[in-house]
C-alpha atoms as a PDB file:
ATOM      1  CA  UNK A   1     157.446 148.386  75.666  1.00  0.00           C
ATOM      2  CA  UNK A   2     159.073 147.960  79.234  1.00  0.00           C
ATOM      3  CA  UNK A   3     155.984 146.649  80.290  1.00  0.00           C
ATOM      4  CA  UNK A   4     154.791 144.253  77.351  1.00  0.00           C
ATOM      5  CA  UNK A   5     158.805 142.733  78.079  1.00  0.00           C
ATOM      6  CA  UNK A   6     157.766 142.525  81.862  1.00  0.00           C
ATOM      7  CA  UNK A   7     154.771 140.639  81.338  1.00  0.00           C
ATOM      8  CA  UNK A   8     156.450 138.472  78.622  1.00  0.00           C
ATOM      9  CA  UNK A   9     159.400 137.248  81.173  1.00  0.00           C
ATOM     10  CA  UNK A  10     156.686 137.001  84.519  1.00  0.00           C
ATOM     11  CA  UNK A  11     155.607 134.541  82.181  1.00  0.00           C
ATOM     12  CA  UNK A  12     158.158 132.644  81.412  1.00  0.00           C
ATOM     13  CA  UNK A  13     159.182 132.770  85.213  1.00  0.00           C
ATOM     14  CA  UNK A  14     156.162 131.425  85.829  1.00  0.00           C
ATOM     15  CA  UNK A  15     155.578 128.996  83.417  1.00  0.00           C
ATOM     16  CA  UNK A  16     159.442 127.049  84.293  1.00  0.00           C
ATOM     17  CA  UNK A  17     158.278 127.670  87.845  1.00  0.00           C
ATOM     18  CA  UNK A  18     155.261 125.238  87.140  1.00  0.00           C
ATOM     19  CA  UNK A  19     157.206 123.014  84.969  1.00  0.00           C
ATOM     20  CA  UNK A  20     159.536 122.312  87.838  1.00  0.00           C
ATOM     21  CA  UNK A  21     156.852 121.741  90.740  1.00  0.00           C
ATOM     22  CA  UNK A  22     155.478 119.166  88.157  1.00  0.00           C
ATOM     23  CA  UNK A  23     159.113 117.683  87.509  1.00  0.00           C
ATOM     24  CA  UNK A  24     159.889 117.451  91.428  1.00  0.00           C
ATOM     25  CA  UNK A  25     156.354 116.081  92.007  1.00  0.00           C
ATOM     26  CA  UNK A  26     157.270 112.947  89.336  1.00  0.00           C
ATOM     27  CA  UNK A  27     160.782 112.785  90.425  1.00  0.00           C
ATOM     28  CA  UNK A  28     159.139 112.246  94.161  1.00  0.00           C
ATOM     29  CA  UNK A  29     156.895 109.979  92.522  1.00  0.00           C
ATOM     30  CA  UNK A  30     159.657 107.840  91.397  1.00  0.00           C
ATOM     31  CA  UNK A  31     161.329 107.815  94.527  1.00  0.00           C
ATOM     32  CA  UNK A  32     161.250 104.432  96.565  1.00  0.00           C
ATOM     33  CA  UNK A  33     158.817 104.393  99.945  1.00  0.00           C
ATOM     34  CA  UNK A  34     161.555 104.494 102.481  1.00  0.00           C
ATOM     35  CA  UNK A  35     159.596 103.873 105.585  1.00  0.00           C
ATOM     36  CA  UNK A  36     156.714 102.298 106.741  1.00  0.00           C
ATOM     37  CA  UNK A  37     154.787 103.888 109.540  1.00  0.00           C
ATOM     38  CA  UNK A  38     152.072 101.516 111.389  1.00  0.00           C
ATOM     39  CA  UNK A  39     149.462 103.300 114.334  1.00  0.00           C
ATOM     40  CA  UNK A  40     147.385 100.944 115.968  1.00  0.00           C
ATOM     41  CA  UNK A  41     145.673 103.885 117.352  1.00  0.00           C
ATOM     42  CA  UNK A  42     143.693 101.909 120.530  1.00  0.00           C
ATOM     43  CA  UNK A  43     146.495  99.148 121.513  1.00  0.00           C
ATOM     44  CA  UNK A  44     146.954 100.727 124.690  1.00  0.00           C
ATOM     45  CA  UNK A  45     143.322  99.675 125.549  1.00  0.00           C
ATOM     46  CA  UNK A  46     142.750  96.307 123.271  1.00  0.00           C
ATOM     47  CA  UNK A  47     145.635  94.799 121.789  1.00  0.00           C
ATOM     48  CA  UNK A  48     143.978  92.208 119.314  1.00  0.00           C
ATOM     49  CA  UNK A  49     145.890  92.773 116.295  1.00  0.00           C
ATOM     50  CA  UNK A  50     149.729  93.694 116.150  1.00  0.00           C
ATOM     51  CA  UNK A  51     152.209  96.155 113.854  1.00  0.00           C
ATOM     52  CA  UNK A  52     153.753  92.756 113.120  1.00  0.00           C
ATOM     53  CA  UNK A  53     150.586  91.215 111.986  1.00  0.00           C
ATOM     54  CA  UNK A  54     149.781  94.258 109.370  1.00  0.00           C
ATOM     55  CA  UNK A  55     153.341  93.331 108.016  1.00  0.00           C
ATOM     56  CA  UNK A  56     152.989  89.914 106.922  1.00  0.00           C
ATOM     57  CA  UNK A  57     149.621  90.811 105.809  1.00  0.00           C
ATOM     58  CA  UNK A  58     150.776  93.331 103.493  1.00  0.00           C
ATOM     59  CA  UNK A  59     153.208  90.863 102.368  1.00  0.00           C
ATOM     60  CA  UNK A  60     151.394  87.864 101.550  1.00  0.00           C
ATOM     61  CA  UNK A  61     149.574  90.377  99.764  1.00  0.00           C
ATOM     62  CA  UNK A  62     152.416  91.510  97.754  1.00  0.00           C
ATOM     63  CA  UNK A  63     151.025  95.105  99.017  1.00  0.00           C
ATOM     64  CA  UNK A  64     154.463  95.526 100.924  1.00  0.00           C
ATOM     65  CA  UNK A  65     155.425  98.991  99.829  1.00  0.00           C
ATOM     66  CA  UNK A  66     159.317  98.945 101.315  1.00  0.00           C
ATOM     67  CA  UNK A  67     161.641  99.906  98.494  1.00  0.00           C
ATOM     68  CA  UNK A  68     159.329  99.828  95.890  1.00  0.00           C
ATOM     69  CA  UNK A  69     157.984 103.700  93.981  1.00  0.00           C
ATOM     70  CA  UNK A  70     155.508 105.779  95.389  1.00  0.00           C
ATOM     71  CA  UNK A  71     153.468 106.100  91.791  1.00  0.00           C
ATOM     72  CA  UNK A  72     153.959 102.046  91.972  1.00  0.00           C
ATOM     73  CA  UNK A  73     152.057 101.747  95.431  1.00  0.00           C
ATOM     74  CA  UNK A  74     148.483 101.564  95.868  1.00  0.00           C
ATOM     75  CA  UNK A  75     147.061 102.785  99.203  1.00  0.00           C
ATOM     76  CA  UNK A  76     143.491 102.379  98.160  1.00  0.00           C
ATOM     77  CA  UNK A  77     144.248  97.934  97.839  1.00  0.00           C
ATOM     78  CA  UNK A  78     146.475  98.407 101.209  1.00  0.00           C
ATOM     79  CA  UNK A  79     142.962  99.844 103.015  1.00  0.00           C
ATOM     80  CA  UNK A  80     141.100  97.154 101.568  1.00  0.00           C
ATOM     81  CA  UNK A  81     143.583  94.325 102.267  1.00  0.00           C
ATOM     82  CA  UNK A  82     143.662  95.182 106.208  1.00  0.00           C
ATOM     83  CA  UNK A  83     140.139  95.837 106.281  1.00  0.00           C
ATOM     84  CA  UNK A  84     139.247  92.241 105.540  1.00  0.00           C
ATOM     85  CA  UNK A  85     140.386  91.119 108.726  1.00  0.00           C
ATOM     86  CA  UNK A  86     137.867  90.672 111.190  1.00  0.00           C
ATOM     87  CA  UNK A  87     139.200  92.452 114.142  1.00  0.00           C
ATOM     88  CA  UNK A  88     139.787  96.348 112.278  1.00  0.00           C
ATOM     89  CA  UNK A  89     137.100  98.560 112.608  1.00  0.00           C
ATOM     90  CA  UNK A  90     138.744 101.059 110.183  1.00  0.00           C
ATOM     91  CA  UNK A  91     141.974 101.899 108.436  1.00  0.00           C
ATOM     92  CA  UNK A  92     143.339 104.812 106.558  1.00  0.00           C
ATOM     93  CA  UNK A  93     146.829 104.607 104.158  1.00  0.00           C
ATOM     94  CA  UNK A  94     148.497 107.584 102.648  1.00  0.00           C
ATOM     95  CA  UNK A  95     151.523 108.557 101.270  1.00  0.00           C
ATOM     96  CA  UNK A  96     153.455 111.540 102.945  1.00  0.00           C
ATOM     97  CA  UNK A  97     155.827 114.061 101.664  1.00  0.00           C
ATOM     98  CA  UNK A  98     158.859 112.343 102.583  1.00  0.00           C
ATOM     99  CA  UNK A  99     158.702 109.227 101.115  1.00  0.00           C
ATOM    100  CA  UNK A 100     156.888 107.296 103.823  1.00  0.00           C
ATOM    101  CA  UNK A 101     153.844 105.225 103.837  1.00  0.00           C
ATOM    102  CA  UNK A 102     151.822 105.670 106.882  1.00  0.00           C
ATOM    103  CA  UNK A 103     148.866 103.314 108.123  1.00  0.00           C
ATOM    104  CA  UNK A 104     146.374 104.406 110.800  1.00  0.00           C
ATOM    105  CA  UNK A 105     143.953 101.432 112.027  1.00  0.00           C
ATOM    106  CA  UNK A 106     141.106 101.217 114.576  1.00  0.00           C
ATOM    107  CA  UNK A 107     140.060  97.950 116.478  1.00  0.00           C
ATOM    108  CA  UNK A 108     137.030  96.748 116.762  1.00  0.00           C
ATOM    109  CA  UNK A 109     135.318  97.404 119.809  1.00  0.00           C
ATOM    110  CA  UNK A 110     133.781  94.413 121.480  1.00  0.00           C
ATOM    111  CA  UNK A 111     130.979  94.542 123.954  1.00  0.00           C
ATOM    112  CA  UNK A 112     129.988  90.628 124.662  1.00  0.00           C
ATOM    113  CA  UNK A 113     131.399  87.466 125.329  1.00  0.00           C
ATOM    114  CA  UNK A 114     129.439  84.276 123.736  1.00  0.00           C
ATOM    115  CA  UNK A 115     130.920  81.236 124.649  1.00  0.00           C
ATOM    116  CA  UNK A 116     128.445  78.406 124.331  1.00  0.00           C
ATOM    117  CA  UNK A 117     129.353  74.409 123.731  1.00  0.00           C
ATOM    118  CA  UNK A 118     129.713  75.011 120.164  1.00  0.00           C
ATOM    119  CA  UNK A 119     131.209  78.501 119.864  1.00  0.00           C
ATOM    120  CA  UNK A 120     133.186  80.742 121.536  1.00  0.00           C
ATOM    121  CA  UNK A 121     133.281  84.787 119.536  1.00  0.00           C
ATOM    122  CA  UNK A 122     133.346  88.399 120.771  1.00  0.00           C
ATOM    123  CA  UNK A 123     130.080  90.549 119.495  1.00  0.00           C
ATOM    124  CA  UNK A 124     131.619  94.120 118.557  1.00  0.00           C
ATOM    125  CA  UNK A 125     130.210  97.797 119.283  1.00  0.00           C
ATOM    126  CA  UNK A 126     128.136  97.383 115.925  1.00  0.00           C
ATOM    127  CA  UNK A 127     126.328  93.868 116.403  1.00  0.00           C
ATOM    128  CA  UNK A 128     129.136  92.346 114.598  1.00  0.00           C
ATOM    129  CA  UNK A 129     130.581  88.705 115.432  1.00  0.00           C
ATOM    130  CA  UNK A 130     134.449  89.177 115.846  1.00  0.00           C
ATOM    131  CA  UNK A 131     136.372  86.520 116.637  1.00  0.00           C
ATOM    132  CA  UNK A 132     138.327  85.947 120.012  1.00  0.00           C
ATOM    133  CA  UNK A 133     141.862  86.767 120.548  1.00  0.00           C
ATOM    134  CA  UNK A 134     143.494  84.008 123.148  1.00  0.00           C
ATOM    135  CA  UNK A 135     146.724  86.219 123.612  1.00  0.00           C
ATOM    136  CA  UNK A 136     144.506  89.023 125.102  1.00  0.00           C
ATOM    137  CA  UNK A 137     141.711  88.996 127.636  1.00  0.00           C
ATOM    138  CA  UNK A 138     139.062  91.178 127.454  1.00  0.00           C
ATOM    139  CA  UNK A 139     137.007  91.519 130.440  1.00  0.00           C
ATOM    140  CA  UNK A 140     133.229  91.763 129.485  1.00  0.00           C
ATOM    141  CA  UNK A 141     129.560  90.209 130.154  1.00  0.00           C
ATOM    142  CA  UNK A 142     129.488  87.053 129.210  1.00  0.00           C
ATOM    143  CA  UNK A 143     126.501  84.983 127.284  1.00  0.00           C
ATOM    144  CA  UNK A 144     126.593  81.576 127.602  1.00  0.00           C
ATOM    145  CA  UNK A 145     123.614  78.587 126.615  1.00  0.00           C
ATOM    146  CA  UNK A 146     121.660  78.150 123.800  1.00  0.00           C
ATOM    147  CA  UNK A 147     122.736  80.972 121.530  1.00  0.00           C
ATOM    148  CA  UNK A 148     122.923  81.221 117.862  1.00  0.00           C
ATOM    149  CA  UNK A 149     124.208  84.139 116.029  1.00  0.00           C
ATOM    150  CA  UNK A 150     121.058  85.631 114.871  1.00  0.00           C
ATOM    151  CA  UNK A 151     120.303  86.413 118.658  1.00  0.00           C
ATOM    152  CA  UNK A 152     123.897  87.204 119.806  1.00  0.00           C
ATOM    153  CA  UNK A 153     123.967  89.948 116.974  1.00  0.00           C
ATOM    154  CA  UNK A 154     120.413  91.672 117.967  1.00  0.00           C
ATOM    155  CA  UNK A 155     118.143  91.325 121.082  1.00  0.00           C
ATOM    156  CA  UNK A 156     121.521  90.196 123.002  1.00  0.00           C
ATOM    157  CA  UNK A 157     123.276  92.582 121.302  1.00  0.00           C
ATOM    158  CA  UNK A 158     121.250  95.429 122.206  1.00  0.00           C
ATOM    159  CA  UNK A 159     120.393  94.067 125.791  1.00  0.00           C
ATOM    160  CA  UNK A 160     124.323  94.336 126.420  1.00  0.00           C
ATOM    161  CA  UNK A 161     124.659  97.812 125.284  1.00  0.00           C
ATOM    162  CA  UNK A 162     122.148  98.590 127.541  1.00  0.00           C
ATOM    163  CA  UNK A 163     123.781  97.217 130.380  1.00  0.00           C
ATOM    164  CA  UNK A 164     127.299  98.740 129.372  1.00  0.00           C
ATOM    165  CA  UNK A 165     125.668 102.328 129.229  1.00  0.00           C
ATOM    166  CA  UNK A 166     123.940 101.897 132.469  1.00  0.00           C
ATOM    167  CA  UNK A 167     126.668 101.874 135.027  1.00  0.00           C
ATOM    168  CA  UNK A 168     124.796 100.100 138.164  1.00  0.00           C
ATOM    169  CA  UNK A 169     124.052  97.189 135.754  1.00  0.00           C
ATOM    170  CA  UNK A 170     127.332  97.237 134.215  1.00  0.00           C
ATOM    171  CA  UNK A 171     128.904  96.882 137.371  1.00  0.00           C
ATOM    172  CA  UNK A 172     126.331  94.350 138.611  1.00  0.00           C
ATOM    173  CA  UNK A 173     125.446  91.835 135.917  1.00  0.00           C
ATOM    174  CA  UNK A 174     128.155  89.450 135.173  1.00  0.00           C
ATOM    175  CA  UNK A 175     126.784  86.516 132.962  1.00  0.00           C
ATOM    176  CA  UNK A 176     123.648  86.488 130.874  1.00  0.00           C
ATOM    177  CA  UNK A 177     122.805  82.730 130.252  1.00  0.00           C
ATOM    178  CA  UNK A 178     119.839  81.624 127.780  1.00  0.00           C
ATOM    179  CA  UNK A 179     117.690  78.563 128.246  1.00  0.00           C
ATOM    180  CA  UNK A 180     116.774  76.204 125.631  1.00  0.00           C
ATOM    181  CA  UNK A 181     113.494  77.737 125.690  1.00  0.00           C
ATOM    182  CA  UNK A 182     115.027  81.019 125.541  1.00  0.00           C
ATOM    183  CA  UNK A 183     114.310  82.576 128.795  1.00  0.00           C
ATOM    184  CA  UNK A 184     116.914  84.635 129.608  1.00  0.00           C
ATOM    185  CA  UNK A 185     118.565  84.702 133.260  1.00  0.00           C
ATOM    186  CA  UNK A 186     120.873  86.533 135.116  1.00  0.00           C
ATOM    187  CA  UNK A 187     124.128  86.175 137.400  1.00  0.00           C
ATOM    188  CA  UNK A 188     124.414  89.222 139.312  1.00  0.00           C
ATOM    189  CA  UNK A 189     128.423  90.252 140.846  1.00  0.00           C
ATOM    190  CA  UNK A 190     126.610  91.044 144.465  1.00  0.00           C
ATOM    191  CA  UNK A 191     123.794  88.783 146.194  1.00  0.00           C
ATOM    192  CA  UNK A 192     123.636  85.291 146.177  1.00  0.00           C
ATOM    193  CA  UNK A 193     120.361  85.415 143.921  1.00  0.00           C
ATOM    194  CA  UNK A 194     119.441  84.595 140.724  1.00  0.00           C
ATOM    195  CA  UNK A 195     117.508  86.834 137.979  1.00  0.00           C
ATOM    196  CA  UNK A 196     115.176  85.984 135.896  1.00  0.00           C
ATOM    197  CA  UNK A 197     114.321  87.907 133.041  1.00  0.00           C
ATOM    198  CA  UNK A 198     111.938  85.878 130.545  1.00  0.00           C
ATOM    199  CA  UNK A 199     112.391  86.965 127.072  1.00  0.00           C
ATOM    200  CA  UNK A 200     113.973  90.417 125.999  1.00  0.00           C
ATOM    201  CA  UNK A 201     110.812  92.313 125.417  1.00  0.00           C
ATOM    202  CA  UNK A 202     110.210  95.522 127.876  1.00  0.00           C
ATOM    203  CA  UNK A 203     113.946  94.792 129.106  1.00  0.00           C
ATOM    204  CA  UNK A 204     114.180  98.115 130.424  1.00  0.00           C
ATOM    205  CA  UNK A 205     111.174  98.387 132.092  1.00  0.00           C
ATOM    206  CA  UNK A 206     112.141  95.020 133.933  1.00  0.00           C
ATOM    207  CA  UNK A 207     115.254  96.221 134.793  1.00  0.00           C
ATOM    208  CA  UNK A 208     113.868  99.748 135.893  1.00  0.00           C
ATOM    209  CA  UNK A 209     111.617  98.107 138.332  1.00  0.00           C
ATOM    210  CA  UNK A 210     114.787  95.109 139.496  1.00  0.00           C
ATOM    211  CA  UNK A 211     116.532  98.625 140.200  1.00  0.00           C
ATOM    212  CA  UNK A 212     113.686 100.137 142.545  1.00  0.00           C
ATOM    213  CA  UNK A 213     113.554  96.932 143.856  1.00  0.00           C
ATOM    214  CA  UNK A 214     117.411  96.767 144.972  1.00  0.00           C
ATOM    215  CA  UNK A 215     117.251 100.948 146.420  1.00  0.00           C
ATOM    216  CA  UNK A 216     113.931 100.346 148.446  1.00  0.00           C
ATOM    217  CA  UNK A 217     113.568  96.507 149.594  1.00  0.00           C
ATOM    218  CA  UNK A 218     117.388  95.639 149.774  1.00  0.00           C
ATOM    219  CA  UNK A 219     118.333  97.891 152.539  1.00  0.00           C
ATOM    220  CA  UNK A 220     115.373  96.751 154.468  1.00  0.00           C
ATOM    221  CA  UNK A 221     115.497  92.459 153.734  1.00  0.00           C
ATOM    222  CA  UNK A 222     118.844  92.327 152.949  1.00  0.00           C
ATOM    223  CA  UNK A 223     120.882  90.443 149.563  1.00  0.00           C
ATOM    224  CA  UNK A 224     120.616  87.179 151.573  1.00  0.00           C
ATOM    225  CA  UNK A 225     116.539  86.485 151.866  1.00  0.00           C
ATOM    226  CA  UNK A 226     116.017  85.324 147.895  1.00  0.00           C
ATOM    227  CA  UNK A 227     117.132  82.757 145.552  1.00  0.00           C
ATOM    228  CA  UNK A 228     115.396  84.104 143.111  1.00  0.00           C
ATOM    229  CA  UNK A 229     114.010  87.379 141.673  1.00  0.00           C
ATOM    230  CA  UNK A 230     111.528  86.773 138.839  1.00  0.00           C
ATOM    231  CA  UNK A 231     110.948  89.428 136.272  1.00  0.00           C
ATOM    232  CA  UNK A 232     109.101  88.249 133.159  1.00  0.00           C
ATOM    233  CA  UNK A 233     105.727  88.860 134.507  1.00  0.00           C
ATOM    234  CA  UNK A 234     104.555  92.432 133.254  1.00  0.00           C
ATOM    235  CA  UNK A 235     105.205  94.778 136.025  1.00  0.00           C
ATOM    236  CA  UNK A 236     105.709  92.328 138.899  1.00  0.00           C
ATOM    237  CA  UNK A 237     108.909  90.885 140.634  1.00  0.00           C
ATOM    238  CA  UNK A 238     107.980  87.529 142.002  1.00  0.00           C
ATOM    239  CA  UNK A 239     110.891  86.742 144.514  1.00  0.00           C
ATOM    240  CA  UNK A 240     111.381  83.241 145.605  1.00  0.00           C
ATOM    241  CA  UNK A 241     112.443  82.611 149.057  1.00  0.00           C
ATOM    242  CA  UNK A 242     115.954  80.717 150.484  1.00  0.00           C
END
């Protein structure tokens, strides 16, 4: 008997204990959001989009979640609001334990600088077109000439992540520029010389050989004997003398 009335009040116990974890959960619920936490995780590095920013665009969005209940906010349309803008790579919301809503939001990365007559636009770590930011400078290649989009956002695209990965020719090539007829050239930072580079087919080959070229012939000619350094022939470098 002593142990049917044990079991019978263990239960009870337990079910008011699960009633009340369920009654403080709702009360919480109910609670206003009493703070609003904003992480901009990389803005040490890039700065291209502010706390401020995320603020008004949460409120023109009526997705401001100051003062108003936790069951009444919806993270998931706070993600997707931020994420529309062009210059976030990611962005988490959640709700915490205290009452706050907390943002975490990645920048886009960019790799390349287009700036041609009729457009001037960052190309991201994805092949994506992101748009400059004039309050921040971002030191990178840059492509200039007759560029549209659709080559920005591939063979240029991957042509720059080559260079950035490589760090001789990151250090060393400092504008890519693209004829009308879509041979490619390049500005090197050291030696008065111009590259050519034809199209973007076998790039790394090309550049593979430009690189023997600089640790074997360099050191012997010097940077100062060619104008120009011609590598769109297949497995030649045609230099053109001063």
């Amino acid at each position: 008997m002593k142990r049917i009335l044990s079991i019978i009040i263990a239960t009870i116990f337990l079910c008011y204990l699960i009633f009340a974890i369920f009654l403080l959960q709702g009360k919480k619920q109910e609670m206003p959001c009493n703070n609003l936490i904003i992480t901009v995780k990389d803005s040490l590095d890039r700065q291209f989009i502010s706390q401020n920013e995320i603020v008004t665009i949460l409120k023109t969005a009526q997705l401001y979640p100051i003062d108003k209940p936790l069951n009444a906010i919806d993270t998931y349309a706070i993600e997707k609001k931020i994420a529309e803008n062009t210059l976030v790579s990611s962005v988490t919301a959640y709700k915490t334990p205290s009452g706050s809503i907390r943002i975490e939001i990645t920048q886009k990365t960019p790799v390349l600088h287009v700036f041609t007559a009729r457009e001037n636009y960052y190309v991201d770590e994805s092949g994506q077109v992101m748009p400059t930011n004039n309050q921040h400078a971002v030191y990178l290649p840059i492509a200039s000439g007759s560029i549209e989009k659709s080559l920005a956002t591939t063979e240029l695209y991957k042509f720059t992540l080559f260079l950035q990965k490589n760090a001789f020719w990151n250090n060393q090539i400092e504008q890519i520029y693209v004829h009308p007829n879509q041979e490619v050239e390049l500005i090197p930072r050291i030696g008065d010389h111009r590259i050519i580079l034809g199209d973007f087919e076998d790039f790394e080959v090309k550049m593979n050989n430009l690189r023997l070229f600089y640790e074997q012939a360099i050191p012997k000619i010097g940077w100062g004997k060619y104008e120009i350094i011609n590598l769109k022939y297949k497995n030649q470098i045609v230099c053109t003398k001063k």
